[in-house]
N, C-alpha and C. Protein backbone atom coordinates (compact mmCIF):
# COMPACT_ATOMS: atom_id res chain seq x y z
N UNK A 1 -22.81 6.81 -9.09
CA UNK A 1 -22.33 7.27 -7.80
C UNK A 1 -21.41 6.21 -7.21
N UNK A 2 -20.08 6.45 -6.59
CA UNK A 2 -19.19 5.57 -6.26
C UNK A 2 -19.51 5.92 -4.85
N UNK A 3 -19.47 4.57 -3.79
CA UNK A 3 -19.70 4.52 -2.56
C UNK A 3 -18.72 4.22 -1.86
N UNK A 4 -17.80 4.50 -0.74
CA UNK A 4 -16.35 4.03 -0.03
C UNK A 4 -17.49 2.99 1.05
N UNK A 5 -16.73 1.56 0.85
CA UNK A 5 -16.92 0.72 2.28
C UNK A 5 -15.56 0.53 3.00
N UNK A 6 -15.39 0.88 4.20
CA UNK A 6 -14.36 0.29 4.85
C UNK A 6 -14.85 -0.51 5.92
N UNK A 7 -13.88 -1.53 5.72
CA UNK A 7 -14.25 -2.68 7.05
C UNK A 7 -13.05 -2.86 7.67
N UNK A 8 -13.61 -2.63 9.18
CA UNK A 8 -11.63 -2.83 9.92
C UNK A 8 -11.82 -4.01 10.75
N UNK A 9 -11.73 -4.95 10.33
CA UNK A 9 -11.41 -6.05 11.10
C UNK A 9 -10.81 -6.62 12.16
N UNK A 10 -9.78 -5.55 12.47
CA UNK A 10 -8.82 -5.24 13.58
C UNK A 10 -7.63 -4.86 13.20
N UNK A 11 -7.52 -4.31 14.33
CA UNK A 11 -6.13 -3.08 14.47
C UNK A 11 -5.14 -3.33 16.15
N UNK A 12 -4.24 -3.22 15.32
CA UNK A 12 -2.79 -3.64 16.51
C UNK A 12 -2.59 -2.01 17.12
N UNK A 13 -2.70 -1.94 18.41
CA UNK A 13 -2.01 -0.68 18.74
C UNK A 13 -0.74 -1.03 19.83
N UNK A 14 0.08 0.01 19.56
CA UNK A 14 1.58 -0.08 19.67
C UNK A 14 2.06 1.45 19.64
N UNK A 15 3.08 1.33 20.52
CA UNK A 15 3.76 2.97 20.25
C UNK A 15 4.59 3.01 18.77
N UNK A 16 4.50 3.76 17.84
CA UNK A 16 5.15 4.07 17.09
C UNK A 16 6.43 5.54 16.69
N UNK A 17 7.55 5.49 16.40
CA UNK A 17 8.75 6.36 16.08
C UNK A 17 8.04 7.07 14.84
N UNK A 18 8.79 8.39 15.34
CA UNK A 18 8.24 9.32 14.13
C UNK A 18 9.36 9.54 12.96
N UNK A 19 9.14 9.55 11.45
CA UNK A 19 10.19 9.50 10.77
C UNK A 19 10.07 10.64 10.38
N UNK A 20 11.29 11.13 10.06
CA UNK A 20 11.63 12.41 9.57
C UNK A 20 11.24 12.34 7.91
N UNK A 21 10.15 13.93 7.95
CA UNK A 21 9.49 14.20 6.52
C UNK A 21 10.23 13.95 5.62
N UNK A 22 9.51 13.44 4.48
CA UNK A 22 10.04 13.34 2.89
C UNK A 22 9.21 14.05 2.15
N UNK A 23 9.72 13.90 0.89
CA UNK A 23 9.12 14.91 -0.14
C UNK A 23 8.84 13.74 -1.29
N UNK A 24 8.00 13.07 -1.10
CA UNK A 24 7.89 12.04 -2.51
C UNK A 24 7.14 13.26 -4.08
N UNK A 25 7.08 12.34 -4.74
CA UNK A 25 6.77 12.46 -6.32
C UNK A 25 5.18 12.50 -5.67
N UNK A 26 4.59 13.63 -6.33
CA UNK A 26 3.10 13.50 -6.23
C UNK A 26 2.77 12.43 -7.75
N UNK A 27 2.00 11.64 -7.44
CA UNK A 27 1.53 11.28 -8.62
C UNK A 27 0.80 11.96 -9.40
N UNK A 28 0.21 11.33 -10.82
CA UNK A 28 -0.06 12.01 -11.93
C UNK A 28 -1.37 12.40 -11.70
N UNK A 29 -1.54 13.80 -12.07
CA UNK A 29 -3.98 13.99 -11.54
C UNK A 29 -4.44 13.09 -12.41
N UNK A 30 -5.48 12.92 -12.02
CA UNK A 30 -6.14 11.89 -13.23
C UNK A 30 -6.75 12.61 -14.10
N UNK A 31 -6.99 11.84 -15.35
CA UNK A 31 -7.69 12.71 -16.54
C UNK A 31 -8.87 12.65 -16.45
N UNK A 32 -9.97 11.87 -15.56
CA UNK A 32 -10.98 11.52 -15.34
C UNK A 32 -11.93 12.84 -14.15
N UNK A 33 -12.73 13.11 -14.67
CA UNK A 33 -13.41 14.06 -14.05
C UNK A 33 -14.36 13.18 -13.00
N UNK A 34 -13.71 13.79 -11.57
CA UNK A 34 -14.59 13.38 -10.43
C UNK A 34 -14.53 11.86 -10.39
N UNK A 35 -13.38 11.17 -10.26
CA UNK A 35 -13.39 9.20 -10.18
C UNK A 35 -12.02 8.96 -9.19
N UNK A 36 -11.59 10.06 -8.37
CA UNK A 36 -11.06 9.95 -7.14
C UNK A 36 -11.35 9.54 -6.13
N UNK A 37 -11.24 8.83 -5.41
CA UNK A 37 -11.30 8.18 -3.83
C UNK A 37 -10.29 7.93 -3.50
N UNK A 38 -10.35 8.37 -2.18
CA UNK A 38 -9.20 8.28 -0.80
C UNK A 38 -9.70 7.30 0.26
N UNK A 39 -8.98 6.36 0.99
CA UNK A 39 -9.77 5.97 2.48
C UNK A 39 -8.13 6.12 2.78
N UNK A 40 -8.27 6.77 4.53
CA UNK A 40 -7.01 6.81 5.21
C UNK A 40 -7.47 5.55 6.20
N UNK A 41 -6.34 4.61 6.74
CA UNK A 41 -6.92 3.88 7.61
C UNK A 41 -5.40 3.71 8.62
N UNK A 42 -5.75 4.04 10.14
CA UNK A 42 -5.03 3.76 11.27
C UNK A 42 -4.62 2.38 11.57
N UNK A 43 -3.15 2.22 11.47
CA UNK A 43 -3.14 0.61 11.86
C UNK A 43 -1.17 0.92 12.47
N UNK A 44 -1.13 0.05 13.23
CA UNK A 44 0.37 -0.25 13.49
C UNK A 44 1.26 -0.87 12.61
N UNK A 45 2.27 -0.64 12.28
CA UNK A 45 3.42 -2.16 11.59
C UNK A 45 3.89 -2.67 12.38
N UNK A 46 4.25 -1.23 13.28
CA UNK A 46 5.43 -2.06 14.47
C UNK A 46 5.43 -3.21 15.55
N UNK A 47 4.84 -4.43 14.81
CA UNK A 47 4.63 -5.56 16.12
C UNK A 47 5.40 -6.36 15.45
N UNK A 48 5.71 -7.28 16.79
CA UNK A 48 6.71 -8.12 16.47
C UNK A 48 5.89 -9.00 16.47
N UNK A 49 5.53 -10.77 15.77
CA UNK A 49 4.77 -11.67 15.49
C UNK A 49 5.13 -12.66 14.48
N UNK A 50 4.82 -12.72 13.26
CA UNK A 50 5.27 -13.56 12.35
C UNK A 50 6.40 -12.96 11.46
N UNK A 51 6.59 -11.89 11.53
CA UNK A 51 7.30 -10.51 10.63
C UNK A 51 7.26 -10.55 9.40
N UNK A 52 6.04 -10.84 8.89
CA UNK A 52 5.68 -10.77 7.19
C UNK A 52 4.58 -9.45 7.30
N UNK A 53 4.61 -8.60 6.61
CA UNK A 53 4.18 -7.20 6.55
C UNK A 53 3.47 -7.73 4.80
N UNK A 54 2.38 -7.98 4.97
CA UNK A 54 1.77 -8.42 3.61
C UNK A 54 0.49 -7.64 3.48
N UNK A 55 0.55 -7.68 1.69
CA UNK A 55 -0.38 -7.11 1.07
C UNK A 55 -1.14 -7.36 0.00
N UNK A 56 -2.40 -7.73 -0.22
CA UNK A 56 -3.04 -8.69 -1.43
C UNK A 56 -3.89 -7.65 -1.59
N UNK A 57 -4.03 -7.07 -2.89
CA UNK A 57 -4.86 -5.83 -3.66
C UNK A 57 -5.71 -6.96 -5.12
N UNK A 58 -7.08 -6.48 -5.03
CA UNK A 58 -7.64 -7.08 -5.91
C UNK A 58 -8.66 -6.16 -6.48
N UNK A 59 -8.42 -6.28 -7.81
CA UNK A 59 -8.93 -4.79 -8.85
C UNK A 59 -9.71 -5.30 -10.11
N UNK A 60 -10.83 -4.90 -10.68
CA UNK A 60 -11.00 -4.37 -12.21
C UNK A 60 -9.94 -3.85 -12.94
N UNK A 61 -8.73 -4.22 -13.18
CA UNK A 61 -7.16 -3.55 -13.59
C UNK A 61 -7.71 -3.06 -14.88
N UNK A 62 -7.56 -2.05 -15.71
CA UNK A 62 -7.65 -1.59 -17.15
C UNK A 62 -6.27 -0.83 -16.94
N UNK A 63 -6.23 -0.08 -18.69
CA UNK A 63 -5.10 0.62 -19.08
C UNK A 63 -5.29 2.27 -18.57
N UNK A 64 -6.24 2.25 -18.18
CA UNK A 64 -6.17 3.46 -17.89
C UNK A 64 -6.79 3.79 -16.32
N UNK A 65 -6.65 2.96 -15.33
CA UNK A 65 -7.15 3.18 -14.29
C UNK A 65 -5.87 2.88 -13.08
N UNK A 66 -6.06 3.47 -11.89
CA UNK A 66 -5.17 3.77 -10.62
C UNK A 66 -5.47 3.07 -9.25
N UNK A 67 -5.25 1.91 -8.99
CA UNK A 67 -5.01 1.88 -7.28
C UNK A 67 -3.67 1.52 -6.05
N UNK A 68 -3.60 2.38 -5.49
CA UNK A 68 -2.57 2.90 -5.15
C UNK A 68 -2.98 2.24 -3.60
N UNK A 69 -1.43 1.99 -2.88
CA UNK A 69 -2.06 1.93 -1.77
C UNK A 69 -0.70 2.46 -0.96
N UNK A 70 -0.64 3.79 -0.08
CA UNK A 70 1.05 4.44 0.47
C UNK A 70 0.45 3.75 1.89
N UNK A 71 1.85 4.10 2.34
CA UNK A 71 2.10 3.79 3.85
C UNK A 71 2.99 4.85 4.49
N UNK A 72 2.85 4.96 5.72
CA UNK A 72 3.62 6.53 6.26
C UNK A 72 3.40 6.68 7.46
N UNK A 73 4.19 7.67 8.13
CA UNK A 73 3.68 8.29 9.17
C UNK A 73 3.24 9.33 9.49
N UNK A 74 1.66 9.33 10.20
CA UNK A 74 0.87 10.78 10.11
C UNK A 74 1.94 11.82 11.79
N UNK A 75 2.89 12.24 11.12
CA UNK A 75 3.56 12.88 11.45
C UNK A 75 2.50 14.35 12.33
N UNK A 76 1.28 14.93 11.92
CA UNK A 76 0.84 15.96 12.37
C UNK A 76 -0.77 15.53 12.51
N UNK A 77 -0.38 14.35 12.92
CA UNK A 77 -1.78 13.85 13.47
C UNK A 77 -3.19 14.65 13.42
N UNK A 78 -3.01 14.52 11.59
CA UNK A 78 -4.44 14.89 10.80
C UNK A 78 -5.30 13.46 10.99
N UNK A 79 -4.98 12.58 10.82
CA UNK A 79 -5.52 11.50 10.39
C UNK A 79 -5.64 10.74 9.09
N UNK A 80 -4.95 11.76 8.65
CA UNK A 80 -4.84 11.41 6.97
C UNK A 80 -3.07 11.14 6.26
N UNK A 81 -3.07 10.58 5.85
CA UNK A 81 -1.34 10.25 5.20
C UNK A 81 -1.37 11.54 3.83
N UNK A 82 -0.74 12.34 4.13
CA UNK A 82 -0.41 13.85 3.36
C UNK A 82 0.30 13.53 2.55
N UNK A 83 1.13 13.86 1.68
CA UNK A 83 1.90 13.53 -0.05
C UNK A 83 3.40 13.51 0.96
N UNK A 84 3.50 14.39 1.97
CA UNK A 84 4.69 14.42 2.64
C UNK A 84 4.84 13.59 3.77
N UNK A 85 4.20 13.17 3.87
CA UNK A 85 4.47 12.02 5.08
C UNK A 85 4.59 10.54 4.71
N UNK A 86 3.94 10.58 2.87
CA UNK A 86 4.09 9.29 2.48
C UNK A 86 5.86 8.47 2.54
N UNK A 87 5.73 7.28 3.03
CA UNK A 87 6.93 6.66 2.56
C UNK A 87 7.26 5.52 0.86
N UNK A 88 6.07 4.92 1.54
CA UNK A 88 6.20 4.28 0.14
C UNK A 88 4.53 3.65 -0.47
N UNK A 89 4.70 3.02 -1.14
CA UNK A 89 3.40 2.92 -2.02
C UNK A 89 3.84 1.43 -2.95
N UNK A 90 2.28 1.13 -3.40
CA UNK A 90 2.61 -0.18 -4.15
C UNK A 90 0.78 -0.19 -4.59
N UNK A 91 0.90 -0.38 -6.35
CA UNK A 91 0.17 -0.96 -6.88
C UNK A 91 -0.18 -0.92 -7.98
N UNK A 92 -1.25 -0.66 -9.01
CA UNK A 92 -1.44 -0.77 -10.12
C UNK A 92 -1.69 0.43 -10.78
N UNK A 93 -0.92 0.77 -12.01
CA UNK A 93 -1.05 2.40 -12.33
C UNK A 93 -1.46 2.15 -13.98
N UNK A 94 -2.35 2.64 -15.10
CA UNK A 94 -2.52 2.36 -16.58
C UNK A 94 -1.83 1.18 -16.59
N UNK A 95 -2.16 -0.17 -16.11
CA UNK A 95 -1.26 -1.33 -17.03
C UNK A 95 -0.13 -1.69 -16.38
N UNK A 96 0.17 -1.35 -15.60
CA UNK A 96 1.39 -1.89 -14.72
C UNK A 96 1.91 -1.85 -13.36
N UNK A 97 1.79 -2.54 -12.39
CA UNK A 97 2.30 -3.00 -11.53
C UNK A 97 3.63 -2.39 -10.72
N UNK A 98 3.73 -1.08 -9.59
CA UNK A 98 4.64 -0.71 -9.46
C UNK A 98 4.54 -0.74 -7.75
N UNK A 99 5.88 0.14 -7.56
CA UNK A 99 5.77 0.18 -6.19
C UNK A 99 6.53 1.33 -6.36
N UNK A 100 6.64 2.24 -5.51
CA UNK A 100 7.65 3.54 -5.24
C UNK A 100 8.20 3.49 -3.56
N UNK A 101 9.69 3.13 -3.42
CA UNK A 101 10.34 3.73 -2.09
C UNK A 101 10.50 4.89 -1.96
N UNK A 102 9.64 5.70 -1.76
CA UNK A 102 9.83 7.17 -1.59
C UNK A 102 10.87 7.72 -0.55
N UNK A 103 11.23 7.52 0.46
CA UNK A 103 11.90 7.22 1.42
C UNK A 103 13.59 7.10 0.44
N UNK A 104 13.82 6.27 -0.36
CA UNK A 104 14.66 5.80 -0.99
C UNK A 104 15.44 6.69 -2.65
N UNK A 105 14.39 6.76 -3.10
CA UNK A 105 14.20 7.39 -4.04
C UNK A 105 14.18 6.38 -5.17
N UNK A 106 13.40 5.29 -5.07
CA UNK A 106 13.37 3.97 -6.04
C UNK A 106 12.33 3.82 -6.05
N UNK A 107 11.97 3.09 -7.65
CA UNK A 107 10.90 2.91 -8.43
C UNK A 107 11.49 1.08 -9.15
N UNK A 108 10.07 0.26 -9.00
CA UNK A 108 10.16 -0.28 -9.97
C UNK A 108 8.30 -0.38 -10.43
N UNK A 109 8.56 -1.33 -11.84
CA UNK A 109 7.29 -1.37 -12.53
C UNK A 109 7.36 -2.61 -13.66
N UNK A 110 6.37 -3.54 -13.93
CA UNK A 110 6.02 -4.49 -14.53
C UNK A 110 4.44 -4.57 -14.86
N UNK A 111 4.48 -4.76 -16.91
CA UNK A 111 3.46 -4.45 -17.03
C UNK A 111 2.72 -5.72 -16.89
N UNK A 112 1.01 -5.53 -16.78
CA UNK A 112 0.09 -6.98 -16.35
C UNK A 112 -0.75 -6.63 -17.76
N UNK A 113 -1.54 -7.35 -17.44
CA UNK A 113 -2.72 -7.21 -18.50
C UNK A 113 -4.29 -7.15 -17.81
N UNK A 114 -5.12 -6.67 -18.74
CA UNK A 114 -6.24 -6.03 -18.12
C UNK A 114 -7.60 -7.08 -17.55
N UNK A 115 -8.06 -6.71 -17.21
CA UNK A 115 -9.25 -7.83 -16.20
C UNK A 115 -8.91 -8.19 -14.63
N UNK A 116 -10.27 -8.64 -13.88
CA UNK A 116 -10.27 -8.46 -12.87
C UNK A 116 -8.63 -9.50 -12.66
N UNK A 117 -7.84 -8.45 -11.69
CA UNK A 117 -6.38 -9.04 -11.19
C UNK A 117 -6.22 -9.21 -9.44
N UNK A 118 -5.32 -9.88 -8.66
CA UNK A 118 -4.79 -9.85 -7.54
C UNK A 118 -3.01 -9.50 -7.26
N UNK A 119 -2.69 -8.86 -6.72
CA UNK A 119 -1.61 -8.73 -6.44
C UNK A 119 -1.17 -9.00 -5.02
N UNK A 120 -0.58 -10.17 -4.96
CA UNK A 120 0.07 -10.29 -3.41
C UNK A 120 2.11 -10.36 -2.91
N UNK A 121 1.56 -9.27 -2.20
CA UNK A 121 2.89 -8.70 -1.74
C UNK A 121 3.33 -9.34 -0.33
N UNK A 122 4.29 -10.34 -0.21
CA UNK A 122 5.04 -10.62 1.42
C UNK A 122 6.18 -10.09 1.31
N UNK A 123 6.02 -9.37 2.46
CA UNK A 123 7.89 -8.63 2.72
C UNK A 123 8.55 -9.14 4.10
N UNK A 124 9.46 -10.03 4.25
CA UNK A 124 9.69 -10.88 5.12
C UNK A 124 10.80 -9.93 5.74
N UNK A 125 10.29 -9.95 6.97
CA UNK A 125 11.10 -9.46 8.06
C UNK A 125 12.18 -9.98 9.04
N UNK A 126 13.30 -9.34 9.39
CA UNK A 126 14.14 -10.54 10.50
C UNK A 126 13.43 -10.04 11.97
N UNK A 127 14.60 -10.26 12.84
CA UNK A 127 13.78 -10.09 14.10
C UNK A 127 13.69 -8.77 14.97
N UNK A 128 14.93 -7.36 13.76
CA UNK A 128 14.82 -6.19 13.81
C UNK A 128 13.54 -5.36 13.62
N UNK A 129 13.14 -6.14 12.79
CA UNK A 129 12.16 -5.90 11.40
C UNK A 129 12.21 -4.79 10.20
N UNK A 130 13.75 -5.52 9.77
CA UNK A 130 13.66 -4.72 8.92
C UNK A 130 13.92 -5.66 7.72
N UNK A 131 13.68 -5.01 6.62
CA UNK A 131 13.04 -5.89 5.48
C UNK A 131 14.63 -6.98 4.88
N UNK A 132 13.89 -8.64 4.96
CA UNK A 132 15.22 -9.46 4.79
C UNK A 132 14.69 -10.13 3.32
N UNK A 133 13.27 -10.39 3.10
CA UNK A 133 13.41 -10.87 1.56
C UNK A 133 11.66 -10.47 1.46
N UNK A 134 11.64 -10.42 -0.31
CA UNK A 134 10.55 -10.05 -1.06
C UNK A 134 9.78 -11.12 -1.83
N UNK A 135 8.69 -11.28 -1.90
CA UNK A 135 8.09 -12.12 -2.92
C UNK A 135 6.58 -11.53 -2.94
N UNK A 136 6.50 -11.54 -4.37
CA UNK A 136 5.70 -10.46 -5.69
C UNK A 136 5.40 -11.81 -6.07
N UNK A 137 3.48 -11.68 -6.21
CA UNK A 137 2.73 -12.56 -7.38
C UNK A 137 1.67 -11.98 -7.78
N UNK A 138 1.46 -11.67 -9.28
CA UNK A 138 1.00 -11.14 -9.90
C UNK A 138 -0.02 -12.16 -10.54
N UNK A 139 -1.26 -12.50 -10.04
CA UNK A 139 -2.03 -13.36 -10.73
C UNK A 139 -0.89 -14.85 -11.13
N UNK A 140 -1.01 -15.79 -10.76
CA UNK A 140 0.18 -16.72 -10.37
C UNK A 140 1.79 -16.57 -10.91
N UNK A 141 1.49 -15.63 -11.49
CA UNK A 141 3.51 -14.98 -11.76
C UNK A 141 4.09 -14.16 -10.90
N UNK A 142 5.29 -15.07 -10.46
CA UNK A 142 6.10 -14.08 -9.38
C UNK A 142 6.55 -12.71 -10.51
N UNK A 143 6.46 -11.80 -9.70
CA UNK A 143 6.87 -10.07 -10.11
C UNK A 143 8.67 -10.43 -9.39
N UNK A 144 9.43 -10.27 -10.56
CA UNK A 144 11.16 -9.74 -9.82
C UNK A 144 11.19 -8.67 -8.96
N UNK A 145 10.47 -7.77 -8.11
CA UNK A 145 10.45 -6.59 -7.33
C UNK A 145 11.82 -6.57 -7.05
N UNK A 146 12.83 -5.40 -6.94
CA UNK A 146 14.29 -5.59 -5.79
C UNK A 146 13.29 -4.99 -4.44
N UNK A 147 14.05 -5.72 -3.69
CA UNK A 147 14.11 -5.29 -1.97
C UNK A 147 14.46 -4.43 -1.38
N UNK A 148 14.26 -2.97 -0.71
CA UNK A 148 15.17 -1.99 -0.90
C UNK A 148 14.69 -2.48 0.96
N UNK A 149 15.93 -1.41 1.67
CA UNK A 149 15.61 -1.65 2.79
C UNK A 149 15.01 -0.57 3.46
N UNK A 150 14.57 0.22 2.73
CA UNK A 150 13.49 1.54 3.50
C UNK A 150 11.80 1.05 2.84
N UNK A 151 11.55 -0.05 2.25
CA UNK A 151 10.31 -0.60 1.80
C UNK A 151 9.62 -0.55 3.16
N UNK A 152 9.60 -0.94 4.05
CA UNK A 152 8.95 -0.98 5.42
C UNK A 152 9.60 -0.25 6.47
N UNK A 153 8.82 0.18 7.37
CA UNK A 153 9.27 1.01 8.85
C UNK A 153 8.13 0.63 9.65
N UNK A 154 8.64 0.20 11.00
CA UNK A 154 7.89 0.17 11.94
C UNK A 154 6.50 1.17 12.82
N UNK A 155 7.77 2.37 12.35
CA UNK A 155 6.85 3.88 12.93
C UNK A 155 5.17 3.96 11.94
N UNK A 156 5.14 3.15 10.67
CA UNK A 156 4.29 3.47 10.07
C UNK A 156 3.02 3.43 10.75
N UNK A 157 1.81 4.48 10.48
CA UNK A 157 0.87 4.19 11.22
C UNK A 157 -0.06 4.73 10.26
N UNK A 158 0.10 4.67 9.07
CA UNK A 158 -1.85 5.31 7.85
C UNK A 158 -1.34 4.68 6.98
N UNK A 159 -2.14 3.94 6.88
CA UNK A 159 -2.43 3.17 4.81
C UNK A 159 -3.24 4.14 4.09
N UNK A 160 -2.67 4.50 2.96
CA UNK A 160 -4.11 5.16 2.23
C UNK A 160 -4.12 4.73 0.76
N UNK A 161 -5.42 4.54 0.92
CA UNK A 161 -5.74 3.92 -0.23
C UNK A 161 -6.39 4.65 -1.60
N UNK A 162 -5.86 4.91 -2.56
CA UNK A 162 -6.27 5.64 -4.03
C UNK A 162 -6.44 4.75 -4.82
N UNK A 163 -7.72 5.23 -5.64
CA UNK A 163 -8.67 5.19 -6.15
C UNK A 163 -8.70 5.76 -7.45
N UNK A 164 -8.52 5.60 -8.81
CA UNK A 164 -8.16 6.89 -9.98
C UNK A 164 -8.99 6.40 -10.92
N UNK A 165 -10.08 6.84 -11.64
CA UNK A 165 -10.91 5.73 -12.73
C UNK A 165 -11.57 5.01 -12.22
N UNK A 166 -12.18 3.86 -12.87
CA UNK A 166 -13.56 2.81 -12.70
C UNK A 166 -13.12 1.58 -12.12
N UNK A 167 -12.98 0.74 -11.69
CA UNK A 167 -13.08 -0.49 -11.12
C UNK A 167 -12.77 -0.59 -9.83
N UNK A 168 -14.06 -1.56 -9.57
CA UNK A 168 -13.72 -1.97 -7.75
C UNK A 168 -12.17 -2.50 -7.79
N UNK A 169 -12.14 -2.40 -6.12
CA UNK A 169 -11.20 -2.91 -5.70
C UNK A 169 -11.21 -2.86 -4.51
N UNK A 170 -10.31 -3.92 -4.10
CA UNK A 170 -9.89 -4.06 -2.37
C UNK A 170 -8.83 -4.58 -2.05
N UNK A 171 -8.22 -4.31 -1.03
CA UNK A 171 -6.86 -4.40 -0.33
C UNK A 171 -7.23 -4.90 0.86
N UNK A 172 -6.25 -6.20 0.89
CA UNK A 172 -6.48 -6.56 2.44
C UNK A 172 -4.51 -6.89 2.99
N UNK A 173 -4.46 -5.74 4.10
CA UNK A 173 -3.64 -5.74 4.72
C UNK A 173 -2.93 -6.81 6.18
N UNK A 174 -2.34 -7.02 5.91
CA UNK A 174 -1.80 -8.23 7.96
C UNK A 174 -0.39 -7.70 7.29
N UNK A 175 -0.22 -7.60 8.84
CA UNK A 175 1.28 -7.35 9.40
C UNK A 175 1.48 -8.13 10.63
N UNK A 176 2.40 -8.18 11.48
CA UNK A 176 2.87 -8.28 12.68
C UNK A 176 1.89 -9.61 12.81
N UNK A 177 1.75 -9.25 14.22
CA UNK A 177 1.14 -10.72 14.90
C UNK A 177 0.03 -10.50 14.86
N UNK A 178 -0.86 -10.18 13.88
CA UNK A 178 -2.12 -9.92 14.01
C UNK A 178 -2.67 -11.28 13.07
N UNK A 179 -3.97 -11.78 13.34
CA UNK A 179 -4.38 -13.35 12.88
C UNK A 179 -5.18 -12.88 11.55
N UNK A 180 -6.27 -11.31 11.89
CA UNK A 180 -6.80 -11.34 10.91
C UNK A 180 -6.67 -9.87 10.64
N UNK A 181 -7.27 -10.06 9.10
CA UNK A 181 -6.86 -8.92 8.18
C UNK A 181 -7.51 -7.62 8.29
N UNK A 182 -6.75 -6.06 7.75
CA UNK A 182 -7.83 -5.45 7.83
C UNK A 182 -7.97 -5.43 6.26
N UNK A 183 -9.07 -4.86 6.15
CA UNK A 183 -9.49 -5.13 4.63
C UNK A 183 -10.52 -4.16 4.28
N UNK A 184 -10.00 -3.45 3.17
CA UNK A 184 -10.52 -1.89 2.86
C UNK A 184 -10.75 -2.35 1.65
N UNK A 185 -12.47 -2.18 1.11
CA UNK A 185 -13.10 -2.49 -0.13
C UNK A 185 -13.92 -0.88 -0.28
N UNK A 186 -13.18 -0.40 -1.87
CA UNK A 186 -13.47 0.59 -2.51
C UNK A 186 -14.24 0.08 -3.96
N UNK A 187 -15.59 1.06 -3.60
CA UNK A 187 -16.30 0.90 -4.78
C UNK A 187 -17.07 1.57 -5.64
């Protein structure tokens, strides 16, 4: 039996802009019967503070397992980030290391190797906040990621986090001027 813990450590609230719907790539179903998990979690981007919008994901990585983590705006205030409201996404898919600008229509991907991994993502912001430089480390190797400039939006307001196959994992999110993290452990 797989159990969801979420722990919210704190949350920035802020008015957020609504972005006009996209239509991303649904990802692939899994071949795995019943090893899906979702957590949607409410948080702001849009603060102004240190302007690093960062993300450190730490997994059981195998070749055949999924954790995903989109960002978006819940446009019809379900509470949940819908396939159409996603903007973009970043994490580990069978063996490799991706991110999707959905928003953009860009993909990249770099393969890792299997055992427990960390991935930490800083996306450095100017004082617009919109995205001015990238740095990707993949278990102490920088990842070449390109920088696109629809990778981040302020309006964002749901992380959701997927789950595809066997191994824990957890994501711990900071953005803006916030000191401490929120941090969503799936297990």
């Amino acid at each position: 039996m797989k159990a969801i813990y979420l722990v919210l450590l704190y949350v920035v609230t802020s008015t957020a802009l609504a972005l006009p719907p996209v239509r991303p790539a649904l990802p692939p179903p899994s071949p795995y019967a019943d090893t899906e998990s979702v957590t949607n979690v409410a948080f702001c981007a849009g603060v102004l503070g240190d302007n690093v919008f960062s993300l450190s994901l730490a997994l059981d990585a195998s070749s055949s397992n999924n954790v995903e983590v989109a960002f978006g705006y819940d446009a019809n205030g379900n509470g949940t980030l819908d396939d159409s409201e996603a903007s973009f996404a970043v994490g580990w898919d069978c063996g490799e290391w991706f991110f999707r600008d959905i928003a953009a229509d860009v993909a990249d991907s770099y393969v890792g190797s299997c055992g427990r991994k960390k991935l930490d993502w800083n996306l450095y912001l100017d004082q617009s906040l919109a995205p001015k430089a990238l740095r990707v480390n993949a278990g102490g190797a920088a990842l070449p990621f390109i920088k696109t400039a629809t990778m981040y939006d302020p309006s964002w307001n749901v992380a959701r986090v997927t789950v595809r196959g066997f191994g824990n994992a957890e994501a711990v999110l900071k953005f803006g001027a916030t000191k401490e993290p929120l941090v969503i452990r799936i297990r």
